[in-house]
C-alpha atoms as a PDB file:
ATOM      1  CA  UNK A   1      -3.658  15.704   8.250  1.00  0.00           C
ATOM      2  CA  UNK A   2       0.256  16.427   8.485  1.00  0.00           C
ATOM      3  CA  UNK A   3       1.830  14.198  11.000  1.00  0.00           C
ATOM      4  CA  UNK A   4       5.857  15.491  11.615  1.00  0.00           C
ATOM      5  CA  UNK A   5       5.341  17.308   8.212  1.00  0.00           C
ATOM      6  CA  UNK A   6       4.419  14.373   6.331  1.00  0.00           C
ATOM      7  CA  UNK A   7       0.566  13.254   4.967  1.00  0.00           C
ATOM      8  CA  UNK A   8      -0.771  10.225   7.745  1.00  0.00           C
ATOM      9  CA  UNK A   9      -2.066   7.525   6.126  1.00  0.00           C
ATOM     10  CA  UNK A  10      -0.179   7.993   2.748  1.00  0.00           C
ATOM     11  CA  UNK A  11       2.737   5.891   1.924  1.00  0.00           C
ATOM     12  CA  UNK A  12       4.566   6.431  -1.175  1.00  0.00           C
ATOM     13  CA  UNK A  13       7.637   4.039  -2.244  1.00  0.00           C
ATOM     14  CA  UNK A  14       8.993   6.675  -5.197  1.00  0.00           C
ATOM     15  CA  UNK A  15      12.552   7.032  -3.916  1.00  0.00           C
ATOM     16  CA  UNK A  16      13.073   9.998  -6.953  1.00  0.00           C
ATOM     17  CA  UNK A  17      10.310  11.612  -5.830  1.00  0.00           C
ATOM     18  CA  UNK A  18      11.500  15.029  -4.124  1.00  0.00           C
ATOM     19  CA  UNK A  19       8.664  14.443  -1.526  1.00  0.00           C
ATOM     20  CA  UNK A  20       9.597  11.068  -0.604  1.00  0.00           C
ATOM     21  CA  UNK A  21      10.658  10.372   2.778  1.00  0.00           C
ATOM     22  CA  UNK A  22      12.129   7.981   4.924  1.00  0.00           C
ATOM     23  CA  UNK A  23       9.967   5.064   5.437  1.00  0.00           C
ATOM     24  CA  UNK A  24       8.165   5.557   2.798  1.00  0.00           C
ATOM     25  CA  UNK A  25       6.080   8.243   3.729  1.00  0.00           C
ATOM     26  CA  UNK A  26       5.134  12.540   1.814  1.00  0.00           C
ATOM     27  CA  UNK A  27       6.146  15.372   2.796  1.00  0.00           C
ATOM     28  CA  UNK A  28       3.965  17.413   0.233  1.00  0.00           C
ATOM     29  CA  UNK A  29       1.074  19.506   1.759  1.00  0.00           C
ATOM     30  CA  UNK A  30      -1.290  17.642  -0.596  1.00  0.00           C
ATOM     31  CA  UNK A  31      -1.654  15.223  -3.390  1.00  0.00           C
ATOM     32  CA  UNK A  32      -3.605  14.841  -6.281  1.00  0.00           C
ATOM     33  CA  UNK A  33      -4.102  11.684  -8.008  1.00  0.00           C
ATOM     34  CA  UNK A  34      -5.484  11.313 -11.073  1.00  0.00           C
ATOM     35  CA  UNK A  35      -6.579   8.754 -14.061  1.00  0.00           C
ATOM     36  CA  UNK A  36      -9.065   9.212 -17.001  1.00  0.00           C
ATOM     37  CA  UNK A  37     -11.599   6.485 -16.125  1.00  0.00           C
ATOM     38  CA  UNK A  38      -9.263   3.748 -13.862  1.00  0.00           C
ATOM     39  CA  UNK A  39     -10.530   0.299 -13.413  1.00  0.00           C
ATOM     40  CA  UNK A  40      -7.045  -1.261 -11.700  1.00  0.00           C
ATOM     41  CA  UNK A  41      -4.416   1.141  -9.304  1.00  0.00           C
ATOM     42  CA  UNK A  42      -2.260   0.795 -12.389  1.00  0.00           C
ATOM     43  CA  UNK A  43      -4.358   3.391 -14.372  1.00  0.00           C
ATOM     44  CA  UNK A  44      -3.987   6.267 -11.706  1.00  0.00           C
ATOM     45  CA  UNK A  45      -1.272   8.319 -11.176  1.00  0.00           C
ATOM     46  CA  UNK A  46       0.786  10.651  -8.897  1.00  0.00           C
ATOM     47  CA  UNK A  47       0.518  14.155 -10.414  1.00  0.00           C
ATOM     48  CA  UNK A  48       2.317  15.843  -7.454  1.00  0.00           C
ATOM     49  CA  UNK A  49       5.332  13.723  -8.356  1.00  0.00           C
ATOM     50  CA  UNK A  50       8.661  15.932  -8.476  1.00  0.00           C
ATOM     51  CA  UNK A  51      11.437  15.046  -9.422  1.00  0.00           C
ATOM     52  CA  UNK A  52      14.530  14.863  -7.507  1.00  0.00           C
ATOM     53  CA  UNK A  53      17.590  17.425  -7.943  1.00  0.00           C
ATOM     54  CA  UNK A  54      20.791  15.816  -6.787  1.00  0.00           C
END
């Protein structure tokens, strides 16, 4: 659910990221994690990850 066009209940600390936000928060409509068989958090990953164009 989008609250203020960002995704409640996700936080994401990627400052490069061209979805991040202020306090931490995404502004993408969705996001799709993904990992071939993860065991630890480590092992997953942020494929909706863009960079950022300064």
């Amino acid at each position: 659910m989008l609250e203020n066009s960002t995704l409640s209940g996700v936080k994401c600390t990627v400052q490069e990221c061209h979805y991040h936000c202020c306090d931490d928060k995404c502004s993408a409509k969705t996001i799709l994690v993904n990992g071939s068989n993860p065991h630890t958090s480590e092992q997953t990953c942020c494929s909706t990850f863009k960079p950022e164009c300064k």
